[in-house]
N, C-alpha and C. Protein backbone atom coordinates (compact mmCIF):
# COMPACT_ATOMS: atom_id res chain seq x y z
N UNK A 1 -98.25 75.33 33.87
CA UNK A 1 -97.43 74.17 34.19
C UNK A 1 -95.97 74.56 34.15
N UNK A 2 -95.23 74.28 35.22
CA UNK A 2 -94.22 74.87 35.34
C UNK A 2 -92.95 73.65 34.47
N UNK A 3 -92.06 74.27 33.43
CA UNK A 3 -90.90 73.42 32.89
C UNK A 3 -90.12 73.07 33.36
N UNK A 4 -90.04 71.73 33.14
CA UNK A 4 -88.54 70.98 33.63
C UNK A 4 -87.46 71.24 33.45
N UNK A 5 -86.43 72.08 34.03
CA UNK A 5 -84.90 72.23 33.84
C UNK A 5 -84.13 71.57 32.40
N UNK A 6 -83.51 72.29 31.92
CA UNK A 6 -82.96 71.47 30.80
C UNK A 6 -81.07 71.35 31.15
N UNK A 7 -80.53 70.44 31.29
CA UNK A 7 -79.36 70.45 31.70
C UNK A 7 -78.50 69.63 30.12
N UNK A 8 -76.96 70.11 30.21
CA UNK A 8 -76.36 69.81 29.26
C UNK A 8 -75.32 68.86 29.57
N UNK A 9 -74.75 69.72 30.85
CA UNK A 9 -73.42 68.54 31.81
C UNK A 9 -74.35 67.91 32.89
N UNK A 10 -73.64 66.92 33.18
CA UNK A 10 -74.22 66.43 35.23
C UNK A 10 -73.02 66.97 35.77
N UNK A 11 -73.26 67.62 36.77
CA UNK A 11 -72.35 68.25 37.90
C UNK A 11 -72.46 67.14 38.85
N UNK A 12 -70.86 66.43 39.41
CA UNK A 12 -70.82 65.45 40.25
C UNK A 12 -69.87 65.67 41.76
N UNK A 13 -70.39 65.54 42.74
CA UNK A 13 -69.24 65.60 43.90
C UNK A 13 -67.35 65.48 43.01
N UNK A 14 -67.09 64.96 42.09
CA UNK A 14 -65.92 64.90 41.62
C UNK A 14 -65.74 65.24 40.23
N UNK A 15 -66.38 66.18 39.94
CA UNK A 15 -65.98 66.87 38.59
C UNK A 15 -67.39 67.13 37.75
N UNK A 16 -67.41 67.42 36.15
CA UNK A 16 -68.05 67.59 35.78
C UNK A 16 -67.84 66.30 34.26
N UNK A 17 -69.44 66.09 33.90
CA UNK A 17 -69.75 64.94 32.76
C UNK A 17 -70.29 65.68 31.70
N UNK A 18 -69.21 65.88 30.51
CA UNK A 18 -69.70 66.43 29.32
C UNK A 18 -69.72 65.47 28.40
N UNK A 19 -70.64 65.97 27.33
CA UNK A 19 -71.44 64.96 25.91
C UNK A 19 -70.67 65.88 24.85
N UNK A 20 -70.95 64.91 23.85
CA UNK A 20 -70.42 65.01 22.72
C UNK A 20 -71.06 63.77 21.67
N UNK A 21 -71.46 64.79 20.22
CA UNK A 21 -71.94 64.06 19.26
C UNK A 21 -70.74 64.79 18.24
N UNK A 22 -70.37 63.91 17.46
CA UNK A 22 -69.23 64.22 16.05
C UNK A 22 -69.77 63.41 14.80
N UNK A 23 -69.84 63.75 13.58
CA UNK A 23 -70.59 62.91 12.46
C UNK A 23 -68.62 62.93 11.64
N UNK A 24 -68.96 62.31 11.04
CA UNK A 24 -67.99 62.31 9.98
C UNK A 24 -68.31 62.87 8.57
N UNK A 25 -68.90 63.67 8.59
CA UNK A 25 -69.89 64.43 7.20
C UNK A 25 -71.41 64.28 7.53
N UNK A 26 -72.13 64.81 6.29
CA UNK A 26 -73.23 64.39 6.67
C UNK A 26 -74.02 65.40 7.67
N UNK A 27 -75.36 65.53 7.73
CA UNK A 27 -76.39 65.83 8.71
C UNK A 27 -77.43 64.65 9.28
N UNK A 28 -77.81 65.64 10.43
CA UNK A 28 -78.57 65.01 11.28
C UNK A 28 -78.81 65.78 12.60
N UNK A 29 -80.33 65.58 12.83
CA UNK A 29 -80.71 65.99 13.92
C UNK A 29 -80.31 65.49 15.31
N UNK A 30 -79.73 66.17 16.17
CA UNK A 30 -79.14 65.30 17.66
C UNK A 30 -80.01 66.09 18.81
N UNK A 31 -80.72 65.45 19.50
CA UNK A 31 -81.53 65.80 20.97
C UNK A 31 -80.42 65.27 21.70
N UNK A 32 -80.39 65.77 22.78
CA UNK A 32 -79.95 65.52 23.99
C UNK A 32 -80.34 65.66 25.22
N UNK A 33 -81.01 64.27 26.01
CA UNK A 33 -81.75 64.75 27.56
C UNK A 33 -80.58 64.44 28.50
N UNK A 34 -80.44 65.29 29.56
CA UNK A 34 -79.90 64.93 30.48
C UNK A 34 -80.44 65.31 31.64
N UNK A 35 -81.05 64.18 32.91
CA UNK A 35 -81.55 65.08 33.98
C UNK A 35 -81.59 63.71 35.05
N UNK A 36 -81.92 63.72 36.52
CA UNK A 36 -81.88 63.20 37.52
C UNK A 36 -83.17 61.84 36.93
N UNK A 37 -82.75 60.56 37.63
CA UNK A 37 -83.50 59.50 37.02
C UNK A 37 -83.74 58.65 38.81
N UNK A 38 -84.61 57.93 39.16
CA UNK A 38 -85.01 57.20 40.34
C UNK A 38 -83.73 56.23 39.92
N UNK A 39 -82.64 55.62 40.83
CA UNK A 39 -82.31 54.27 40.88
C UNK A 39 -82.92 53.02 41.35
N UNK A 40 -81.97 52.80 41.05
CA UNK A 40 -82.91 50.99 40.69
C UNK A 40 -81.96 50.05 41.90
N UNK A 41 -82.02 50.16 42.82
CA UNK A 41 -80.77 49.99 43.97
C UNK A 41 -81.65 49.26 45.00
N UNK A 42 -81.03 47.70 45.68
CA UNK A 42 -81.74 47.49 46.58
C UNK A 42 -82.16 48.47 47.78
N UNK A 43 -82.81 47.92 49.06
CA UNK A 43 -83.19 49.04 49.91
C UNK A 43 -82.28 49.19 50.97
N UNK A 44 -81.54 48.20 50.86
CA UNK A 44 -80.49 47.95 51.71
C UNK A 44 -78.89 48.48 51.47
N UNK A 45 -78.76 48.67 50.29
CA UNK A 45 -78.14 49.43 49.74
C UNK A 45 -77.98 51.60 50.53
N UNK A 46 -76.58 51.47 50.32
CA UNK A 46 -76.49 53.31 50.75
C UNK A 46 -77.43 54.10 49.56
N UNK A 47 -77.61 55.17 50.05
CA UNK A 47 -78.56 55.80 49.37
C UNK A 47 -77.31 56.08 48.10
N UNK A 48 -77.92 56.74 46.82
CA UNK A 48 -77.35 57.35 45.58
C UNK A 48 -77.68 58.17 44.62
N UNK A 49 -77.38 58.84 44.23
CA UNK A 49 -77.73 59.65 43.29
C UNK A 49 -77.61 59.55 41.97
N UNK A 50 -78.73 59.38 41.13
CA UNK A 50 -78.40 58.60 39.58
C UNK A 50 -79.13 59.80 38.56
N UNK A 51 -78.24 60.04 37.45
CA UNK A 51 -78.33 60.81 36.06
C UNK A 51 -78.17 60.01 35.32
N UNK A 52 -79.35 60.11 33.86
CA UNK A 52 -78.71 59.68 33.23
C UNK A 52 -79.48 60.90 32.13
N UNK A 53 -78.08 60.50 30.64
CA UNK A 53 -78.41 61.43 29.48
C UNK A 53 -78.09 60.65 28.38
N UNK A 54 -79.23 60.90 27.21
CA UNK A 54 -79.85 60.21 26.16
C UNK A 54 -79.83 61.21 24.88
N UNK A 55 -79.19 60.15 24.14
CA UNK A 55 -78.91 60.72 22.83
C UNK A 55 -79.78 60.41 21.63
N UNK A 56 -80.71 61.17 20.91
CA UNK A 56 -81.55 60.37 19.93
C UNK A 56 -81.15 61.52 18.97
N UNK A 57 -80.36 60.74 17.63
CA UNK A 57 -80.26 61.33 16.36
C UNK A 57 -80.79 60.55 15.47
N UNK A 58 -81.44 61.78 14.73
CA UNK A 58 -81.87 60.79 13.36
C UNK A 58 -81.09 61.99 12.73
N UNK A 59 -80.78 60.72 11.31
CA UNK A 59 -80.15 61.12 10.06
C UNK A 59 -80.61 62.28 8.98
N UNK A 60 -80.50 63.40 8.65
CA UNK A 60 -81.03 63.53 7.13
C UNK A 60 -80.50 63.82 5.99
N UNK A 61 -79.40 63.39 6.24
CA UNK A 61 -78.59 62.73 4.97
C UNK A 61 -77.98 61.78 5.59
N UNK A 62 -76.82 60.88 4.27
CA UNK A 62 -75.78 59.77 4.68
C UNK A 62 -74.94 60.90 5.95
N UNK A 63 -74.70 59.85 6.61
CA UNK A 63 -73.66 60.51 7.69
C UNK A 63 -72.82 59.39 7.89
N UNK A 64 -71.57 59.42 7.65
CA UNK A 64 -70.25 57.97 7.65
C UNK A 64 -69.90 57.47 8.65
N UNK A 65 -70.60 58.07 9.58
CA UNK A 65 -69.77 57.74 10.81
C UNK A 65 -70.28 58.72 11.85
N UNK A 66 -70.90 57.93 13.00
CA UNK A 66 -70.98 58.29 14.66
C UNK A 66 -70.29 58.25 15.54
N UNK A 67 -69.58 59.20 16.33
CA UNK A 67 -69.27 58.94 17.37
C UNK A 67 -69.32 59.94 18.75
N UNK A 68 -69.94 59.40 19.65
CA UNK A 68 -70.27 59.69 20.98
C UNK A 68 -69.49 59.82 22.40
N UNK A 69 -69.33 60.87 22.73
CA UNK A 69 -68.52 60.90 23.73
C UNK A 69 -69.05 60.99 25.12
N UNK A 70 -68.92 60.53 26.21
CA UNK A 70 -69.00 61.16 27.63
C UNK A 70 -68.02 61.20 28.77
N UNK A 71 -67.49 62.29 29.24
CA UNK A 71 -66.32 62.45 29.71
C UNK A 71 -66.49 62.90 31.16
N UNK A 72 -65.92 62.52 32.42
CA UNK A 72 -65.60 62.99 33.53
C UNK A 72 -64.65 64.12 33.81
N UNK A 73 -64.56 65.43 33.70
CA UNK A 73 -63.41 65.93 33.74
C UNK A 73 -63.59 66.56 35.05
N UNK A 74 -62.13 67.72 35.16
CA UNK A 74 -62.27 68.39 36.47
C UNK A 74 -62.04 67.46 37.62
N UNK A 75 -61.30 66.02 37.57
CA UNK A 75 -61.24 65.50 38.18
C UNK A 75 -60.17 65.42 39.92
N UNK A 76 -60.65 65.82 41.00
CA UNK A 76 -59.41 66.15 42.10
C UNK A 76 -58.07 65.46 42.13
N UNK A 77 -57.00 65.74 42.64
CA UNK A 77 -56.26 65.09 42.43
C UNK A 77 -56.16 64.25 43.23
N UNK A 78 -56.68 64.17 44.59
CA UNK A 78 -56.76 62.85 45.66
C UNK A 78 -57.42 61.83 44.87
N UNK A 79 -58.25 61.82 43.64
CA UNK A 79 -59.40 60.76 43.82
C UNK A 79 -58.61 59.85 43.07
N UNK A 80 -59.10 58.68 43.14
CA UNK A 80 -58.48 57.23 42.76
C UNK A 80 -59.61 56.84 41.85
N UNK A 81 -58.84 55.84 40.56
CA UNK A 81 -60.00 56.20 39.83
C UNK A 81 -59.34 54.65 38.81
N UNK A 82 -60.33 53.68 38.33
CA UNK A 82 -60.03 52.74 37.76
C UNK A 82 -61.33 52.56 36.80
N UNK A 83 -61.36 51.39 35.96
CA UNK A 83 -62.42 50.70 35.03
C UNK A 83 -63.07 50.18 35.92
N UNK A 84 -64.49 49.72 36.05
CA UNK A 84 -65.41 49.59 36.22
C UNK A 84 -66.48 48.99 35.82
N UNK A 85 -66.13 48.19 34.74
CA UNK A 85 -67.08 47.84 33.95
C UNK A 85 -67.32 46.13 34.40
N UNK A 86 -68.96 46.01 33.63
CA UNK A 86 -69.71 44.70 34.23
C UNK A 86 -69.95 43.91 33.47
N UNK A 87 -71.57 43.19 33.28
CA UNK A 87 -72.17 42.72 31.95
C UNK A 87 -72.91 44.10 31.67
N UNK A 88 -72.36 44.04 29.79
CA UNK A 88 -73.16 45.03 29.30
C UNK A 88 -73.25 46.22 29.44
N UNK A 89 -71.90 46.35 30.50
CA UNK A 89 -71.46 47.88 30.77
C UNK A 89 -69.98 48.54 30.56
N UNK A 90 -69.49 49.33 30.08
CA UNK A 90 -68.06 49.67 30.31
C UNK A 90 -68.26 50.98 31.19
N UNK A 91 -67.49 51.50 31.85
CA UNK A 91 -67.73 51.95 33.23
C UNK A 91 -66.14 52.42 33.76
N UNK A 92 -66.16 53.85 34.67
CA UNK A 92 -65.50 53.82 34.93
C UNK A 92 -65.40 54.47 36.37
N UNK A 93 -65.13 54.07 37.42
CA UNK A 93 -65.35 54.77 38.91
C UNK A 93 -64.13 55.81 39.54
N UNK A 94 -64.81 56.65 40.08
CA UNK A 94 -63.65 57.32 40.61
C UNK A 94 -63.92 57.23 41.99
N UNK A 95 -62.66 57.47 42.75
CA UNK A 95 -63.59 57.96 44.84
C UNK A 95 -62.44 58.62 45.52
N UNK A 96 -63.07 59.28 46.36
CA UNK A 96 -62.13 59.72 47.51
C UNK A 96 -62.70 58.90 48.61
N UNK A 97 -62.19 59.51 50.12
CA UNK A 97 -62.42 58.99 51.05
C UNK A 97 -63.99 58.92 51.44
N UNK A 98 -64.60 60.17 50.89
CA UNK A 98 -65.84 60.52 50.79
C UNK A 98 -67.73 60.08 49.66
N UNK A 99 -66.68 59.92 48.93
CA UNK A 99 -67.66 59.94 47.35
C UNK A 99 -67.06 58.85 46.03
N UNK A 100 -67.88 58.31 45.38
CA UNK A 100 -67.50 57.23 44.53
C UNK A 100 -68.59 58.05 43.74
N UNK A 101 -68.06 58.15 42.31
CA UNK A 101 -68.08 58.38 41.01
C UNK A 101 -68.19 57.65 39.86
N UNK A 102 -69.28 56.64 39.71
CA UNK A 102 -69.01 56.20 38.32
C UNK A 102 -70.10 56.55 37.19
N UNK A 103 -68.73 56.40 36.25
CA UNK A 103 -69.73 56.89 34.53
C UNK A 103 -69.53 56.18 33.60
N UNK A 104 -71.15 55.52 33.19
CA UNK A 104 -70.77 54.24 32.47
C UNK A 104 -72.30 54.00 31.10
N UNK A 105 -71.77 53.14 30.06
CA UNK A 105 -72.44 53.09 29.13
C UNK A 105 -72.85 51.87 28.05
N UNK A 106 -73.50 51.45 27.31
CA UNK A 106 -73.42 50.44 26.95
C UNK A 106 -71.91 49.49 26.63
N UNK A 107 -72.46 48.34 26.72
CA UNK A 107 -70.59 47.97 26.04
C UNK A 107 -71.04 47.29 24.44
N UNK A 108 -70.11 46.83 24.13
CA UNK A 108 -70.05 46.29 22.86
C UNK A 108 -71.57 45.09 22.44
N UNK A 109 -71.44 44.14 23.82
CA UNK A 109 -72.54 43.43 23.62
C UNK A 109 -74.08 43.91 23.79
N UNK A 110 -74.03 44.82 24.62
CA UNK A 110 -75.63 45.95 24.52
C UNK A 110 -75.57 46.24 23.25
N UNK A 111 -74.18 46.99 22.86
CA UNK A 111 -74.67 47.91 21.49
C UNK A 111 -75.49 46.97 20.45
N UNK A 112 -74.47 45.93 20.96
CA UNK A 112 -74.65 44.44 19.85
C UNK A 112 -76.12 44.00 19.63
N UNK A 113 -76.47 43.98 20.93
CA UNK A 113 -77.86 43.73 21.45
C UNK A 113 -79.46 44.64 20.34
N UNK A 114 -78.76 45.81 21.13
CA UNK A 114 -79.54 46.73 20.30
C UNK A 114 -79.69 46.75 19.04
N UNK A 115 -78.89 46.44 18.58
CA UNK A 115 -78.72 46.77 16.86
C UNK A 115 -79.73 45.28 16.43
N UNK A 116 -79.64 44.15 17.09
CA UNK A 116 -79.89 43.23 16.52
C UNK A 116 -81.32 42.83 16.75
N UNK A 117 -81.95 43.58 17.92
CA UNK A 117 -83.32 43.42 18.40
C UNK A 117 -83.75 44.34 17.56
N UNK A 118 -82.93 45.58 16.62
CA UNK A 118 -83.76 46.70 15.86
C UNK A 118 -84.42 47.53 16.61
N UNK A 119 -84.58 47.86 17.95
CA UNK A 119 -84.99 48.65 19.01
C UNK A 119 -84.42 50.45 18.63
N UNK A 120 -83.45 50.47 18.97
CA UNK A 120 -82.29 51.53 19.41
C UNK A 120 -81.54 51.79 18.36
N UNK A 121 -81.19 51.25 17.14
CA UNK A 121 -79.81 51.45 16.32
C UNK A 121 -80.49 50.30 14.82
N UNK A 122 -80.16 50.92 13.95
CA UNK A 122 -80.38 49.92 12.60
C UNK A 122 -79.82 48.91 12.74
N UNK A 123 -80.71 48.30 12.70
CA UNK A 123 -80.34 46.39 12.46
C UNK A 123 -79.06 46.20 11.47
N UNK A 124 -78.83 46.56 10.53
CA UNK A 124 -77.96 46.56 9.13
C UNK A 124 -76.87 46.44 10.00
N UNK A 125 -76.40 47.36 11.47
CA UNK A 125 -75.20 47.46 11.74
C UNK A 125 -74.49 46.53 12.54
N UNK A 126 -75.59 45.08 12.98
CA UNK A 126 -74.98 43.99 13.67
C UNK A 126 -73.69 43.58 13.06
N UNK A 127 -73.63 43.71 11.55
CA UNK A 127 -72.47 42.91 10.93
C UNK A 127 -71.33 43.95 10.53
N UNK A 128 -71.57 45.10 11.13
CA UNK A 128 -69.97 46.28 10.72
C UNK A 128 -70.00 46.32 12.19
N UNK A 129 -70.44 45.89 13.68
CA UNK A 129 -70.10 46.91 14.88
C UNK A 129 -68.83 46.19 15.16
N UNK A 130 -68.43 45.52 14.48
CA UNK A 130 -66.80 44.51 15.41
C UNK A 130 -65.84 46.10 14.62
N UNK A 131 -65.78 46.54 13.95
CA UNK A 131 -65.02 47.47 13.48
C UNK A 131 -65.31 48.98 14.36
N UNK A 132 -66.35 49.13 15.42
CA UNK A 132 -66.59 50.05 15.91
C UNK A 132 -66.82 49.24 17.35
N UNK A 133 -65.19 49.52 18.05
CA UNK A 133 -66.09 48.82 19.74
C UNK A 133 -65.91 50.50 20.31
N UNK A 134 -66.60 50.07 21.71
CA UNK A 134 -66.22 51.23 22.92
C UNK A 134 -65.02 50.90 23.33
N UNK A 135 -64.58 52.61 23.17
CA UNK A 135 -63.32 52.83 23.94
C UNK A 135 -63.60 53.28 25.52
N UNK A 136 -62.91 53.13 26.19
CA UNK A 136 -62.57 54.03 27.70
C UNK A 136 -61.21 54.70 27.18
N UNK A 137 -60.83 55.74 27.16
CA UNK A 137 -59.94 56.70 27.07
C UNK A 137 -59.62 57.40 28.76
N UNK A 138 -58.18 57.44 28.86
CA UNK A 138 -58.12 57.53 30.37
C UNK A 138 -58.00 59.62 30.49
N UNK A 139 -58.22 59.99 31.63
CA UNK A 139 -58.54 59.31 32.81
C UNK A 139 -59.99 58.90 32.70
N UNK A 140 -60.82 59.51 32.18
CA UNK A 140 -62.51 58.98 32.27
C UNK A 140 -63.58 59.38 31.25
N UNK A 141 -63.22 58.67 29.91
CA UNK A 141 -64.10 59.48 28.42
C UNK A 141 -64.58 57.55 28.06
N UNK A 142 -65.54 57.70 28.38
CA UNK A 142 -66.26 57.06 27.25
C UNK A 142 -66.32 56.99 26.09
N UNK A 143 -66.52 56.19 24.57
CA UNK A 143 -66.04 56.52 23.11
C UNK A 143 -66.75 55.71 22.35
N UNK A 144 -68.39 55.89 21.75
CA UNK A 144 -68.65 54.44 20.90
C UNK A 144 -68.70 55.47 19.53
N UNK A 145 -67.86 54.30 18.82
CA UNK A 145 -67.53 55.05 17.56
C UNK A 145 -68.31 53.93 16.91
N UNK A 146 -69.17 54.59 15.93
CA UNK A 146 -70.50 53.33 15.53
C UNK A 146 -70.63 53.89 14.16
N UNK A 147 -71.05 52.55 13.61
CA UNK A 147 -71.36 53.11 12.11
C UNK A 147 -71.87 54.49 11.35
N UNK A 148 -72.17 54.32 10.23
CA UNK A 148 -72.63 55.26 9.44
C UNK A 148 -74.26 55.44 9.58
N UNK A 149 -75.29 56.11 8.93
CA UNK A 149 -76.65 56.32 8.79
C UNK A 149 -77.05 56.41 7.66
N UNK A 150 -77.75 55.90 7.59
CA UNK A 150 -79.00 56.42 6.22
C UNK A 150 -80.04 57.23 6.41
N UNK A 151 -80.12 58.15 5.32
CA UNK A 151 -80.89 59.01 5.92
C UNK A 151 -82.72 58.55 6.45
N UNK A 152 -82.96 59.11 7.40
CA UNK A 152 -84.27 58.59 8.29
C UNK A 152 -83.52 57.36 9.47
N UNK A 153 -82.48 56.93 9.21
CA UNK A 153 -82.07 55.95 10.34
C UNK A 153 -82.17 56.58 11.61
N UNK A 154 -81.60 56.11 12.65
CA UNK A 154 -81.86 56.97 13.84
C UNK A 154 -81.01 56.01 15.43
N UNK A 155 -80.56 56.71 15.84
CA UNK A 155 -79.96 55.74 17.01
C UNK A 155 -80.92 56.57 18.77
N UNK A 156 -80.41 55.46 19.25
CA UNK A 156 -80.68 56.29 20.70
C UNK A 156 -79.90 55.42 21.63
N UNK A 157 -79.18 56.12 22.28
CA UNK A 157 -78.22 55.41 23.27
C UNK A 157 -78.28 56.55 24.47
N UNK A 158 -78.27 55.64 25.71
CA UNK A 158 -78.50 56.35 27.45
C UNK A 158 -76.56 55.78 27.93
N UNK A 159 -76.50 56.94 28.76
CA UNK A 159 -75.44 56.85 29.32
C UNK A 159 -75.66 57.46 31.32
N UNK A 160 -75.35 56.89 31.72
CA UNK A 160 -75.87 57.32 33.21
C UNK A 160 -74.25 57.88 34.24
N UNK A 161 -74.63 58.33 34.91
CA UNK A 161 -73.48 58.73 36.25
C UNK A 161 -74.16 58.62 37.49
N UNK A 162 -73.87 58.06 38.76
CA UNK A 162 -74.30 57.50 39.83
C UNK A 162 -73.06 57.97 40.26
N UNK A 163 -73.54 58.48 42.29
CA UNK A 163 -72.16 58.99 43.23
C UNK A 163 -73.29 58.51 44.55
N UNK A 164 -72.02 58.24 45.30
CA UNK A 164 -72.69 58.04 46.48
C UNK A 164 -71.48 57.32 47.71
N UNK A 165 -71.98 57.29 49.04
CA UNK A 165 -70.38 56.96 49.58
C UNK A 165 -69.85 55.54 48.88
N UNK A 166 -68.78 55.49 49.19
CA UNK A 166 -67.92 54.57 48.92
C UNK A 166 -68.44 52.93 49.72
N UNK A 167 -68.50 52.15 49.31
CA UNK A 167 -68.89 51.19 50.03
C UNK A 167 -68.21 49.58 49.25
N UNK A 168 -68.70 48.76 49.79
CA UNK A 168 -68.28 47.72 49.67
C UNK A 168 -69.06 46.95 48.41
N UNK A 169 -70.25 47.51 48.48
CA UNK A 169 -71.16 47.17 47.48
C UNK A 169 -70.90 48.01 46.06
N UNK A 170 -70.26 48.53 46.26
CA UNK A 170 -69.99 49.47 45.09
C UNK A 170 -71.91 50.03 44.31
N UNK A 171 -72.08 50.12 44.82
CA UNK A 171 -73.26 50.89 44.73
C UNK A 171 -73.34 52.24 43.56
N UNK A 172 -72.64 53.09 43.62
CA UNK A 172 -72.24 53.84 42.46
C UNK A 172 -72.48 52.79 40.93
N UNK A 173 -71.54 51.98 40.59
CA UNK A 173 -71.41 50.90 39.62
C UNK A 173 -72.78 50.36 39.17
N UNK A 174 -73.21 49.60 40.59
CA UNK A 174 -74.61 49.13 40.42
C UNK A 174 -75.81 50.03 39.77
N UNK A 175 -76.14 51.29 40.47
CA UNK A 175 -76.71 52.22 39.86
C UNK A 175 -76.96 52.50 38.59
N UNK A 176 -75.50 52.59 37.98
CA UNK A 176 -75.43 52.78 36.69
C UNK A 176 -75.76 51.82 35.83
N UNK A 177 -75.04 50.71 36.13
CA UNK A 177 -75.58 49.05 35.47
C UNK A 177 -77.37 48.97 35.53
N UNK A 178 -77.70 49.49 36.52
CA UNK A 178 -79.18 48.67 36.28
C UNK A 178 -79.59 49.88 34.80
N UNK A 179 -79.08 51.54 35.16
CA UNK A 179 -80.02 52.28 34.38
C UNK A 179 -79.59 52.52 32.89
N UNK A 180 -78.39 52.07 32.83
CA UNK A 180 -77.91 51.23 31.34
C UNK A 180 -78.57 50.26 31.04
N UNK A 181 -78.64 49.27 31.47
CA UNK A 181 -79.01 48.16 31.22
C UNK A 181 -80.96 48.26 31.40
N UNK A 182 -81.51 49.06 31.74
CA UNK A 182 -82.66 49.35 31.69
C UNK A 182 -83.07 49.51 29.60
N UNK A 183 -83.93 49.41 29.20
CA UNK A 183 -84.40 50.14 27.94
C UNK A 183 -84.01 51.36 27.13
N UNK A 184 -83.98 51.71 26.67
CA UNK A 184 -83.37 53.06 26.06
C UNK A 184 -84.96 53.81 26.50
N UNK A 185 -86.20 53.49 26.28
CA UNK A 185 -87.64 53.91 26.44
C UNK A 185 -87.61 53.85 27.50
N UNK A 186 -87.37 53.36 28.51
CA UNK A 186 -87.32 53.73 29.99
C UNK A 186 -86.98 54.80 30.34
N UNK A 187 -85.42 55.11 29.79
CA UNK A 187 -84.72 56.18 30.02
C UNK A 187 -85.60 57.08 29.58
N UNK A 188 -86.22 57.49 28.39
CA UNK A 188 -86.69 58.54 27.93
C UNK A 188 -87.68 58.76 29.00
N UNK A 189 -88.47 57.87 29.18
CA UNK A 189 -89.96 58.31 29.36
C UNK A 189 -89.39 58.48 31.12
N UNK A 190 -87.98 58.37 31.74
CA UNK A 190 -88.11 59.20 32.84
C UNK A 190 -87.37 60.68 32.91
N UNK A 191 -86.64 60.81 31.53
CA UNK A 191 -86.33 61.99 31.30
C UNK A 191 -86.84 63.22 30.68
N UNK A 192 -88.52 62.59 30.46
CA UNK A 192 -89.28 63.04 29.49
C UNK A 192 -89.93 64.81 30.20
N UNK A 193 -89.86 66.10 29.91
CA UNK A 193 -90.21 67.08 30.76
C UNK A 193 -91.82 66.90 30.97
């Protein structure tokens, strides 16, 4: 049976998308999938190309503090590039005349979400996440700086990148919104080798 590619960045028509896990002390185990995912895009819609990459750490000790990065860099200097963000997404698009770029991730109310359904992130942290929102850092870094762990706790958060032409529908955006806004178990089980 032949293995599935293991990738670390997504390589995009407009740069490259690097990850980042930082603890504030503390251990813990960090996986990281990143690989090509089906979009979720009407049919009428321009075609697109959707990644997404998934972070599952568990704790094994206290760890004070999470925080997660995903960054667009290498960015051209023609491309034009603003926020992006929806319901439940913070987001950020880039484009040239050619290609639209966006990279986007839960927002405050997903995280919120998650934590409180106990799915994705310890429940305990519904009542500290107002002290940890997502940043967008310019030109294009994503930033959820999220509580602490106990040891055996465990988070899992998906972050996606979608490119495709430029359009009116913003289609790029959409892409990403549905596969954010999809399950965190979705994500896995299509990133699964």
């Amino acid at each position: 049976m032949e293995e599935s590619p293991l990738f670390d960045v997504i390589e995009t028509p407009l740069g490259v998308v690097g990850f980042s896990c930082r603890f504030g002390g503390g251990n813990a185990q960090v996986k990281l999938r990143v690989a090509p995912i089906e979009p979720d895009v009407p049919a009428d819609f321009p075609p697109v190309t959707l990644w997404a990459a998934a972070w599952h750490i568990v704790a094994e000790e206290p760890v004070p503090e999470v925080t997660l990065t995903a960054a667009l860099t290498g960015i051209p200097e023609d491309a034009v590039g603003d926020i992006d963000s929806g319901e439940r997404l913070e987001a950020v698009t880039f484009q040239t005349a050619d290609v639209a770029v966006t990279l986007g991730g839960p927002d405050y109310e997903l995280v919120h979400a998650y934590a409180a359904s106990r799915d994705y992130l310890p429940s305990r942290w519904v009542d500290e996440l107002d002290e940890f929102p997502v940043e967008i850092a310019e030109p294009a870094r994503l930033i959820w700086r999220l509580p602490g762990l106990k040891p055996g706790e465990s988070v899992k958060l998906a972050v996606a990148v979608a490119w495709g032409e430029p359009s009116e529908y913003s289609v790029s955006s959409y892409a990403v919104d549905s596969a954010v806004d999809r399950s965190a178990d979705s994500v896995y089980r299509q990133l699964a080798p």
